[in-house]
C-alpha atoms as a PDB file:
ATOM      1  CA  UNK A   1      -1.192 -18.194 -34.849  1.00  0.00           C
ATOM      2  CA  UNK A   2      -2.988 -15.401 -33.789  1.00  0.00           C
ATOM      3  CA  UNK A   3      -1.590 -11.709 -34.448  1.00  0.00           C
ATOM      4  CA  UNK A   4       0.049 -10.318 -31.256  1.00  0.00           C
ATOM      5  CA  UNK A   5      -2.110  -7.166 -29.626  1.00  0.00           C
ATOM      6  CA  UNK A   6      -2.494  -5.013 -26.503  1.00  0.00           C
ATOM      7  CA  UNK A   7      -5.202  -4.498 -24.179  1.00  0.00           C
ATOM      8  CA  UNK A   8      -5.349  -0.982 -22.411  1.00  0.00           C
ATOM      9  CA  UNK A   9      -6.756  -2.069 -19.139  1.00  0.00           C
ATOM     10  CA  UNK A  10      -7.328   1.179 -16.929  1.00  0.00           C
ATOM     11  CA  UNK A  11      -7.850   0.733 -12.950  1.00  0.00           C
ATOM     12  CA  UNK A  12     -11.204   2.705 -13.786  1.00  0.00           C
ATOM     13  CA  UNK A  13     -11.918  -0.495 -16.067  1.00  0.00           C
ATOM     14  CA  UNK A  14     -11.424  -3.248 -13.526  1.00  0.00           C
ATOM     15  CA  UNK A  15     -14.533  -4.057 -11.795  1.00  0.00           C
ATOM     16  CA  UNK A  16     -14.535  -5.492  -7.862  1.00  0.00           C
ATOM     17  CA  UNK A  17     -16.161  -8.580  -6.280  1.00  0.00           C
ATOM     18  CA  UNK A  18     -16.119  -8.772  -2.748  1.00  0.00           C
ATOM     19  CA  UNK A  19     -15.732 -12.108  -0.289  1.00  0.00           C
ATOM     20  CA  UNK A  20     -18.179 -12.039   2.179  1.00  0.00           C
ATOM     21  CA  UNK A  21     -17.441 -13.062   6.085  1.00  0.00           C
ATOM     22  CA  UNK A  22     -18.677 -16.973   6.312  1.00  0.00           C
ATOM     23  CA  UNK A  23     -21.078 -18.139   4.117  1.00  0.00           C
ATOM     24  CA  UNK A  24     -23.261 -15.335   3.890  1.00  0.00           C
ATOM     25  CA  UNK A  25     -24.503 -13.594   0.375  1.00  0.00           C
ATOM     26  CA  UNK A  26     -24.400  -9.984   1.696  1.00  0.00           C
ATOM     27  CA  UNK A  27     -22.582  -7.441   0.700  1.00  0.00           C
ATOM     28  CA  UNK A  28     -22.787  -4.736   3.199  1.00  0.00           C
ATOM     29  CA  UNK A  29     -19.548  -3.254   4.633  1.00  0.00           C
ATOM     30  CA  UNK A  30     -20.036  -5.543   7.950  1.00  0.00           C
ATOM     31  CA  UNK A  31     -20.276  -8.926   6.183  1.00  0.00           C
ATOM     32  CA  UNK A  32     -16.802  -8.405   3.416  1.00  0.00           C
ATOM     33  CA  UNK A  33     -13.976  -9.697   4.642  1.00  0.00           C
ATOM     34  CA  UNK A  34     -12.075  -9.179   1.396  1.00  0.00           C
ATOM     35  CA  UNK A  35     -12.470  -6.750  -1.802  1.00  0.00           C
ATOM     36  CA  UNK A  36     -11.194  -8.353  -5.300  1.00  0.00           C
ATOM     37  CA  UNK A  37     -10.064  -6.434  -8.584  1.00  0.00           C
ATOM     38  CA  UNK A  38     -11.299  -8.733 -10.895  1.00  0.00           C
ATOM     39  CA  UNK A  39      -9.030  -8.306 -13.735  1.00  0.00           C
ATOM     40  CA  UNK A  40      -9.621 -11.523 -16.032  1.00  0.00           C
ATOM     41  CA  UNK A  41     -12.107 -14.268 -15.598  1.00  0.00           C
ATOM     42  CA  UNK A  42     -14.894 -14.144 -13.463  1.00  0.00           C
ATOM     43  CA  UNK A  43     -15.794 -14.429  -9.550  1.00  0.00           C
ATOM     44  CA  UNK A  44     -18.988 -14.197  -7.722  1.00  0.00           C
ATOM     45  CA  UNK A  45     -20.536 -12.591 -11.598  1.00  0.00           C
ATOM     46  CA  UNK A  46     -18.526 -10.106 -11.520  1.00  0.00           C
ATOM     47  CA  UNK A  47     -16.754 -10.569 -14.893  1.00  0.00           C
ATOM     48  CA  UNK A  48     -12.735  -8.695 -15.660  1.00  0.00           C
ATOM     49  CA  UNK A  49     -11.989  -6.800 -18.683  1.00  0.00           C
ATOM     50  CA  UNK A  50      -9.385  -8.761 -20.279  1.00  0.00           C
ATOM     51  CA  UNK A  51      -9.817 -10.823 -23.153  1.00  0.00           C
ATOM     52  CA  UNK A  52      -8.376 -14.455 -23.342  1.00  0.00           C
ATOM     53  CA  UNK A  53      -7.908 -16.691 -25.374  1.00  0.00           C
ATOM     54  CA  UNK A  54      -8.442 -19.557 -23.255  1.00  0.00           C
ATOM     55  CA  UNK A  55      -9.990 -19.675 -19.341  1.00  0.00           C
ATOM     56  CA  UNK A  56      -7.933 -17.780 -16.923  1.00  0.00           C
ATOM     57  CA  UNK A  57      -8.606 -15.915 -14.227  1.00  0.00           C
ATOM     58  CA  UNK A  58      -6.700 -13.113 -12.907  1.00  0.00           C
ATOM     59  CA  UNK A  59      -7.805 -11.785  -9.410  1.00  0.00           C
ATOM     60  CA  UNK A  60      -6.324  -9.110  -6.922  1.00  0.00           C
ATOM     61  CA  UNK A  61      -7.550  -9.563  -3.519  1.00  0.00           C
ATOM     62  CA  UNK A  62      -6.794  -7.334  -0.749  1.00  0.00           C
ATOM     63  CA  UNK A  63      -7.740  -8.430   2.780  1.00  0.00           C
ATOM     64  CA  UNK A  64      -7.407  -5.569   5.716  1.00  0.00           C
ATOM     65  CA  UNK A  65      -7.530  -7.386   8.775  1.00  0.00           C
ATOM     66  CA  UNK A  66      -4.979  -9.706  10.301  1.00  0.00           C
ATOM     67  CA  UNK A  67      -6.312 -13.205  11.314  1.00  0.00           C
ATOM     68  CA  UNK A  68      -9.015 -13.289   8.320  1.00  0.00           C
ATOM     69  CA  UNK A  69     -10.234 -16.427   6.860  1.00  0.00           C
ATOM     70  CA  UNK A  70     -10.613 -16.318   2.904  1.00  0.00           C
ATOM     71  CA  UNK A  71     -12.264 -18.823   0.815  1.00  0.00           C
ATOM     72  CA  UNK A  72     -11.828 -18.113  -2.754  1.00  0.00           C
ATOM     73  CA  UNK A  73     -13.648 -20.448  -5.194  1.00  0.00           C
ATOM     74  CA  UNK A  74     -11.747 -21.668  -7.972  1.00  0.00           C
ATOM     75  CA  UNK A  75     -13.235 -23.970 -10.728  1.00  0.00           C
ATOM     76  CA  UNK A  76     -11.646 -27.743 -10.584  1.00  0.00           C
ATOM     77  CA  UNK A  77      -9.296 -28.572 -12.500  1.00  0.00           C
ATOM     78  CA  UNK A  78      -7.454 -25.280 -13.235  1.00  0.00           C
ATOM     79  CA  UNK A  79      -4.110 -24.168 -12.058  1.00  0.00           C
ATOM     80  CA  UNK A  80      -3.533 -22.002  -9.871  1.00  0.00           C
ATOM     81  CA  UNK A  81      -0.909 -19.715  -8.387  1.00  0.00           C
ATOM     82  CA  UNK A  82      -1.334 -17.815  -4.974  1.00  0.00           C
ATOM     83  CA  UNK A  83       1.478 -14.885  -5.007  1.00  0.00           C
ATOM     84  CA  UNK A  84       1.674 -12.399  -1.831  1.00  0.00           C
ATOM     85  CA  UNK A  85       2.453  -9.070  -2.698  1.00  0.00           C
ATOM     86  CA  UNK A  86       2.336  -7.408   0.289  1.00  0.00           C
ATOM     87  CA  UNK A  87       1.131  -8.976   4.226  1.00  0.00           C
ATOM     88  CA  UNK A  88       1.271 -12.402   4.561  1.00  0.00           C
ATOM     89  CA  UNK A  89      -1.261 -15.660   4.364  1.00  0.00           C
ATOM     90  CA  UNK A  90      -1.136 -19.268   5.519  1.00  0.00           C
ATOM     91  CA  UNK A  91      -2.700 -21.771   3.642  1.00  0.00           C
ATOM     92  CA  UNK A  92      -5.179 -23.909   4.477  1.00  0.00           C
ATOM     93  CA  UNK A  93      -5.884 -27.497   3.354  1.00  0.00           C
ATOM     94  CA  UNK A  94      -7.041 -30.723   4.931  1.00  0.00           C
ATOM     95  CA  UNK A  95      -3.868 -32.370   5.421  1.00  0.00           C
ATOM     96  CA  UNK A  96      -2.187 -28.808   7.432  1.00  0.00           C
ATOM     97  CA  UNK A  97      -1.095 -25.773   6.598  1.00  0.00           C
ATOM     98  CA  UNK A  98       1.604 -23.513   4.596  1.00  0.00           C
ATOM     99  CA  UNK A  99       2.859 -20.307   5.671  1.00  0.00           C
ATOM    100  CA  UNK A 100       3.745 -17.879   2.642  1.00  0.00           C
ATOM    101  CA  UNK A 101       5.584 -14.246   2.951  1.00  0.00           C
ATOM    102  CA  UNK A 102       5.739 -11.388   1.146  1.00  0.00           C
ATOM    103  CA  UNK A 103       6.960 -11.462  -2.379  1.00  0.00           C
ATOM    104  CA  UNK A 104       6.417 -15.636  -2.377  1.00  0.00           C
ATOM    105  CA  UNK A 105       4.261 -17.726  -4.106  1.00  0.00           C
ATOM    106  CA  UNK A 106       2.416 -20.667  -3.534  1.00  0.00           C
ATOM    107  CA  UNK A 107       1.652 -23.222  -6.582  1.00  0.00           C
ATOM    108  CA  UNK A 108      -1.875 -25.089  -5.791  1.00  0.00           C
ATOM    109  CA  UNK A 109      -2.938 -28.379  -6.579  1.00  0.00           C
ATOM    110  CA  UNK A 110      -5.412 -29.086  -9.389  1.00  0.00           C
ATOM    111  CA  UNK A 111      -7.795 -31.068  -7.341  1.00  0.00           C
ATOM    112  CA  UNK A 112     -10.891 -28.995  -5.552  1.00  0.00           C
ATOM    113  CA  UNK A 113     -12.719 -25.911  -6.199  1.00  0.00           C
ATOM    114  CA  UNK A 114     -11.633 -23.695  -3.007  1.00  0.00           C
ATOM    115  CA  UNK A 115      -8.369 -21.908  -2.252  1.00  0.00           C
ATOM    116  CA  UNK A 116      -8.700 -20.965   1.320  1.00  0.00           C
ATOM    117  CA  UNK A 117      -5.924 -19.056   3.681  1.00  0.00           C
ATOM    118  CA  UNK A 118      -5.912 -17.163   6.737  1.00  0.00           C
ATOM    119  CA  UNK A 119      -3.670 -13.862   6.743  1.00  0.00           C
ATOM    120  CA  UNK A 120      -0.915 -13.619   8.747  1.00  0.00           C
ATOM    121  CA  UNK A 121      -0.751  -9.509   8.989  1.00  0.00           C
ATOM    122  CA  UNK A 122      -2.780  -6.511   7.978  1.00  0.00           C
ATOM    123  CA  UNK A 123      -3.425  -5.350   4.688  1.00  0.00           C
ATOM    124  CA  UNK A 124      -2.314  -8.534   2.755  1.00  0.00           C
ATOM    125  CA  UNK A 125      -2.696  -8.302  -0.827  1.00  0.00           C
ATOM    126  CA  UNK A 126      -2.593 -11.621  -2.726  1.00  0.00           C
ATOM    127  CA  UNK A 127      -2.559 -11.497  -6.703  1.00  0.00           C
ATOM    128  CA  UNK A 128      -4.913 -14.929  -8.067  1.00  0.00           C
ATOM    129  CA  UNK A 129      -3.534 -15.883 -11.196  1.00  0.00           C
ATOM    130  CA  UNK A 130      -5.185 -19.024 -12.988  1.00  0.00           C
ATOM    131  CA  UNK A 131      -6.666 -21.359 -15.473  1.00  0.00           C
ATOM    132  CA  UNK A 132      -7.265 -24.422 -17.509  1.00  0.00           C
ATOM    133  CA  UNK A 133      -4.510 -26.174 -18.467  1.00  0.00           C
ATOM    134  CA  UNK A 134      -3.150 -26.119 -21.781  1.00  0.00           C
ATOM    135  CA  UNK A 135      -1.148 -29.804 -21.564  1.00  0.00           C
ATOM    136  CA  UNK A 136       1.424 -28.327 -24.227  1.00  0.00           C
ATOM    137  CA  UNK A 137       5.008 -28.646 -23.953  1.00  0.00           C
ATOM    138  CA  UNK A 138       6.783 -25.798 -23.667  1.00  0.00           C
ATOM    139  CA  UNK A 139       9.808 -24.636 -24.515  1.00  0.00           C
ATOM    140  CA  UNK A 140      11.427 -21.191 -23.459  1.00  0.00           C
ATOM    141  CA  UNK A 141      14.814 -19.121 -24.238  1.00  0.00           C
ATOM    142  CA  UNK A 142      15.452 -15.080 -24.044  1.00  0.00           C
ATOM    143  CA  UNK A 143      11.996 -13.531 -25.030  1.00  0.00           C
ATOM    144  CA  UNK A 144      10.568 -16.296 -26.650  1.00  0.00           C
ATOM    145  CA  UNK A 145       8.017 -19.405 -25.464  1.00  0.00           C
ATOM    146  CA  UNK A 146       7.157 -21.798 -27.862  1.00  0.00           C
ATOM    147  CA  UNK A 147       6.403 -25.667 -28.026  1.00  0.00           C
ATOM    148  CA  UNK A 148       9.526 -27.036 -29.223  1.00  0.00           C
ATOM    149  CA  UNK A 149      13.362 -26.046 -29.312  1.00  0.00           C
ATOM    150  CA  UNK A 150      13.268 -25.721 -33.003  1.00  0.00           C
ATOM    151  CA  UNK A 151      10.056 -23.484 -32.896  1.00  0.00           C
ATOM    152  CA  UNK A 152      12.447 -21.210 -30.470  1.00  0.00           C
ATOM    153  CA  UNK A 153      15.586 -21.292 -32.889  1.00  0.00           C
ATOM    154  CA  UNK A 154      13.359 -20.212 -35.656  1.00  0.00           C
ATOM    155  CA  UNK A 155      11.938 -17.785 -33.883  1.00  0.00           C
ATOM    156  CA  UNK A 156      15.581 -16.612 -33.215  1.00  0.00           C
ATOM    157  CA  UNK A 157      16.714 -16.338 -36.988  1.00  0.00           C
ATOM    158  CA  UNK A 158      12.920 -14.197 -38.141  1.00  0.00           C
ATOM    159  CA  UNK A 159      14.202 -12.058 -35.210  1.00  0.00           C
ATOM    160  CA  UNK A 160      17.693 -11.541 -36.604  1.00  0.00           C
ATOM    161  CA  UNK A 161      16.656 -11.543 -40.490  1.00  0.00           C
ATOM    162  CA  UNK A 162      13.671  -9.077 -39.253  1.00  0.00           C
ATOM    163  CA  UNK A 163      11.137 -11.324 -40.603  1.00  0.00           C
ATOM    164  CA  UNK A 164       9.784 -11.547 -36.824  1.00  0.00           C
ATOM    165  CA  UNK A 165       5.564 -11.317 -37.128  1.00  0.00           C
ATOM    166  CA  UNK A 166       5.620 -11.853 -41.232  1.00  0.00           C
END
């Protein structure tokens, strides 16, 4: 296992990519429809701060105008969760769309390699949070995650006896 560890990641830090309007490559103010805070992974080269340990991507996007379309590539195969924080989106795919509201979440598939939504209000902020699979099982109680129910009922008794870490 690898020894636990935290990463100060200031605002000052966390470098921004922008989305530009259609399918243009500029990056003056008239062509960005949205600004991203790209926290982990990477997007357009612009590469976040935090370390991982295996691909994820972790990306805030804020989008100002009401009525925006977004595409946001994502790399095939990965999960991927779309959660509103503030505003609203809908989400676009070929077979219709998905309206999602404040403080909700939408859960992509893994097929494709472009999340794309229109905003439903202005100043929508959407938090990005992917990445590759891992195809472990997973097995959760209180604080701890682990693979199997006995790895979490050990983990329980190094808690109690102190051991926890050692």
């Amino acid at each position: 296992m690898t020894k636990p560890s935290y990463q100060p990641i200031l605002t000052s830090h966390v470098p921004t990519a922008f989305l530009p309007l259609g399918t243009t490559k500029d990056s003056d103010e008239s062509s960005i429809i949205a600004k991203v805070r790209v926290i982990a992974g990477e997007l357009n080269g612009v590469k976040g701060p935090a370390n991982t340990f295996s691909p994820v991507e972790l990306w805030d996007i804020q989008v100002p105008k009401k009525d925006s379309v977004v595409e946001v590539p994502v790399k095939e195969g990965h999960n991927c969760i779309a959660f509103v924080r503030r505003g609203g989106m809908e989400v676009l795919t070929n077979e219709g769309s998905q309206k999602v509201g404040p403080q909700a979440v939408a859960l992509m598939e893994r097929s494709g390699t472009q999340l794309k939504f229109r905003t439903t209000s202005a100043d929508t902020s959407i938090l990005i949070m992917g990445g590759e699979p891992i195809d472990e099982p997973i097995a959760a109680r209180g604080p701890f995650v682990m693979n199997t129910h006995d790895e979490i009922m050990q983990a329980n008794r190094d808690f109690q006896s102190g051991r926890m870490g050692q």
